[in-house]
C-alpha atoms as a PDB file:
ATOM      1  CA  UNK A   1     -96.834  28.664  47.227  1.00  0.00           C
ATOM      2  CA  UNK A   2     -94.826  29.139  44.496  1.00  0.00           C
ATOM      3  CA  UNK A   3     -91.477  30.389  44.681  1.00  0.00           C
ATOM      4  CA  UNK A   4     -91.534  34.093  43.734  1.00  0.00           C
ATOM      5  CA  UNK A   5     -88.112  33.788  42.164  1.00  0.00           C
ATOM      6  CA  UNK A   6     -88.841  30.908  39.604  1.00  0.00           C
ATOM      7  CA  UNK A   7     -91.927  32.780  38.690  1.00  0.00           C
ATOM      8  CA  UNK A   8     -90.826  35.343  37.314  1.00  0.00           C
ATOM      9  CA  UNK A   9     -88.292  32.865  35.902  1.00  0.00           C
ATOM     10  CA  UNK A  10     -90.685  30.818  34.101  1.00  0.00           C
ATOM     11  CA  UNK A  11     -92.428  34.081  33.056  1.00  0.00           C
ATOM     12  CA  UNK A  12     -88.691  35.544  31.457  1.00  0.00           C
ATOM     13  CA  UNK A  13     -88.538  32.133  29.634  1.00  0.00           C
ATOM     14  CA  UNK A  14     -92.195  31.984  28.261  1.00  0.00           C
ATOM     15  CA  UNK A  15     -91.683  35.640  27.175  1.00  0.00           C
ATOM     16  CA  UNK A  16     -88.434  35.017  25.247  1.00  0.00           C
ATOM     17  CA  UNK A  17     -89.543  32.424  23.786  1.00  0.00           C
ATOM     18  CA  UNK A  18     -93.704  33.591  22.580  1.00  0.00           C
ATOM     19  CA  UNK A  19     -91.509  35.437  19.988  1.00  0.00           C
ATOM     20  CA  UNK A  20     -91.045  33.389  16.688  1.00  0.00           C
ATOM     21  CA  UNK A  21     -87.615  33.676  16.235  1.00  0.00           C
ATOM     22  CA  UNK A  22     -86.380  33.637  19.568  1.00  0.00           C
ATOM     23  CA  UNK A  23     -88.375  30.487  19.610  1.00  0.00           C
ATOM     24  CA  UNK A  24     -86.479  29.101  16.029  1.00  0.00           C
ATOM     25  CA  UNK A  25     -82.754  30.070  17.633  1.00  0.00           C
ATOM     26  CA  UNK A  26     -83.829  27.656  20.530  1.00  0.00           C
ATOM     27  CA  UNK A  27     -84.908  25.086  18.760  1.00  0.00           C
ATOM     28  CA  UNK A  28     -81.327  25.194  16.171  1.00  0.00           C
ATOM     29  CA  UNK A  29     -79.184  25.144  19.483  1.00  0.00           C
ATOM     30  CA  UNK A  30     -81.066  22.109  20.692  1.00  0.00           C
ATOM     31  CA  UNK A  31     -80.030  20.530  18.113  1.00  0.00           C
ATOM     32  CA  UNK A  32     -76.503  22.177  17.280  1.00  0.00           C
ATOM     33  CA  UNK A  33     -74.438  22.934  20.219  1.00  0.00           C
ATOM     34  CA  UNK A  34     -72.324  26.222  20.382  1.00  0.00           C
ATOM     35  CA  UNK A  35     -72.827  28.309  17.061  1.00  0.00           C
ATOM     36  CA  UNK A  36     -71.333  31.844  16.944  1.00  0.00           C
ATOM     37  CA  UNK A  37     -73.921  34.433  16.139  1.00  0.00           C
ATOM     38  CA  UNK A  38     -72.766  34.360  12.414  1.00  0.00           C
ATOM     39  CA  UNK A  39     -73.538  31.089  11.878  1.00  0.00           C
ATOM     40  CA  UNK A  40     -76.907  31.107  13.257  1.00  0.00           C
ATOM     41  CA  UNK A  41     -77.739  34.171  11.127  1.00  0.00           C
ATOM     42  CA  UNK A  42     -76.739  31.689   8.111  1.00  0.00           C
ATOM     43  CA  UNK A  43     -78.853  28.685   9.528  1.00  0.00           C
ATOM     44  CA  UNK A  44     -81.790  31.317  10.538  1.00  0.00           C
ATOM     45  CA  UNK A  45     -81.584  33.088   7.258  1.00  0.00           C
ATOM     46  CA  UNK A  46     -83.358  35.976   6.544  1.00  0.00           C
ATOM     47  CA  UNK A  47     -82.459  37.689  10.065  1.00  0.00           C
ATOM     48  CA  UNK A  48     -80.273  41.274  10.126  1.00  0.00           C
ATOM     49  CA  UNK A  49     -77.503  40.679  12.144  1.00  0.00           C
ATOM     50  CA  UNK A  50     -78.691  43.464  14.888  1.00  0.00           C
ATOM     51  CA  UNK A  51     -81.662  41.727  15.316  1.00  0.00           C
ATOM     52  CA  UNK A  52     -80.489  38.461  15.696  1.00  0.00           C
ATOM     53  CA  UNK A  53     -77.992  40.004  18.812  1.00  0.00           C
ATOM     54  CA  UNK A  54     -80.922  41.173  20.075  1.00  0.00           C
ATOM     55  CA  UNK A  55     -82.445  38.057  20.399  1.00  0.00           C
ATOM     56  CA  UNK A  56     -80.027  36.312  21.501  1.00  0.00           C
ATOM     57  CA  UNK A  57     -79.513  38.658  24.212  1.00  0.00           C
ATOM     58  CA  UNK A  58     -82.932  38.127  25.315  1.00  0.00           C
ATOM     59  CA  UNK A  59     -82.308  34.764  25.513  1.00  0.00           C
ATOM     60  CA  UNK A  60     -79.255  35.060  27.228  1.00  0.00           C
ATOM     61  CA  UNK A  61     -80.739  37.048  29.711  1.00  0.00           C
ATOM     62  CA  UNK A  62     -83.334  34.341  30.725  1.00  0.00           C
ATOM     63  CA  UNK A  63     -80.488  32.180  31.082  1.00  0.00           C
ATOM     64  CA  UNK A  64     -82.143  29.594  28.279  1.00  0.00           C
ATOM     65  CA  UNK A  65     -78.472  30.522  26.491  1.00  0.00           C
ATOM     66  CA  UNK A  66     -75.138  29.732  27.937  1.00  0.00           C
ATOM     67  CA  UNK A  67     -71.865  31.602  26.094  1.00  0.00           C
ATOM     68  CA  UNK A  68     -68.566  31.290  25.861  1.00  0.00           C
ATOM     69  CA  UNK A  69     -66.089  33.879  24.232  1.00  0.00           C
ATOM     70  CA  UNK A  70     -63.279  32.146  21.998  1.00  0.00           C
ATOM     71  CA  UNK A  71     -61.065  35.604  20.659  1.00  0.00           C
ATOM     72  CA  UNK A  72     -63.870  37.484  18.820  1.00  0.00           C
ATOM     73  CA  UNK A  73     -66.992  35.306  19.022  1.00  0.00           C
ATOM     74  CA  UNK A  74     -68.791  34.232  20.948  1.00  0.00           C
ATOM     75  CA  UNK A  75     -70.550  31.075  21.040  1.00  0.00           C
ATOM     76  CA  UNK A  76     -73.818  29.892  22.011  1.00  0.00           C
ATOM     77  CA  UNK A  77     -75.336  27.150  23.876  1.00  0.00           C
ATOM     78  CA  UNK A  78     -78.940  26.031  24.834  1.00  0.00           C
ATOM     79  CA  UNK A  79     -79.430  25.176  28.660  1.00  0.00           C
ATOM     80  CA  UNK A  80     -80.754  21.868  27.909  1.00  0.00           C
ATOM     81  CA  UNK A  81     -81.752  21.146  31.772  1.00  0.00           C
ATOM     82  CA  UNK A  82     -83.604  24.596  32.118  1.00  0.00           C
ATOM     83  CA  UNK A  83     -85.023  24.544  28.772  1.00  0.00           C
ATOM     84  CA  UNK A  84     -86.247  20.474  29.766  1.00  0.00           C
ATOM     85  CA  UNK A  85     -87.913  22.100  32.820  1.00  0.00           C
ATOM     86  CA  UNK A  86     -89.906  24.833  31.365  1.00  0.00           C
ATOM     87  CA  UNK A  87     -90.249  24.410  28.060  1.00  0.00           C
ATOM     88  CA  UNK A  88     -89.793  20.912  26.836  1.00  0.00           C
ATOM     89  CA  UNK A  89     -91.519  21.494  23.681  1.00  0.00           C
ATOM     90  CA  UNK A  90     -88.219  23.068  22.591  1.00  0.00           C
ATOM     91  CA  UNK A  91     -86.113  19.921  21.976  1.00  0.00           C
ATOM     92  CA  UNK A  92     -88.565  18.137  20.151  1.00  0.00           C
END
């Protein structure tokens, strides 16, 4: 059976990532390692800047994002073993 935990892991990271966008910030980080949120918003586009926090938070919070904080950004990094393991489809 199924470890309950990964479940609803795999279910967090299939969520995030159903949503277009959230799905289009994955795929820049696979290819372009540790962006600050502005300069996603600039390879992204046509994305407010409280959205694209949001969405990155939701990422984040599936763990699919890794951060680090250099003085007032904060930078941004696909998990490129986790997203390998659920959602390979991603670093294509």
């Amino acid at each position: 059976m199924e470890d309950n935990s990964k479940l609803q892991q795999a279910i967090k990271i299939y969520k995030a990532l159903g949503e277009p966008t959230r799905l289009k910030i994955a795929r820049l980080l696979a290819n372009e390692a540790n962006l600050c949120c502005s300069d996603i918003g600039i390879k992204l586009e046509s994305i407010a800047g409280s959205t694209l926090s949001h969405h990155l938070k939701q990422l984040t919070d599936c763990r699919l994002l890794s951060t680090y904080k250099e003085g007032t950004y904060i930078y941004y990094s696909l998990d490129r073993e986790l997203i390998g393991k659920y959602a390979p489809y991603v670093m294509k």
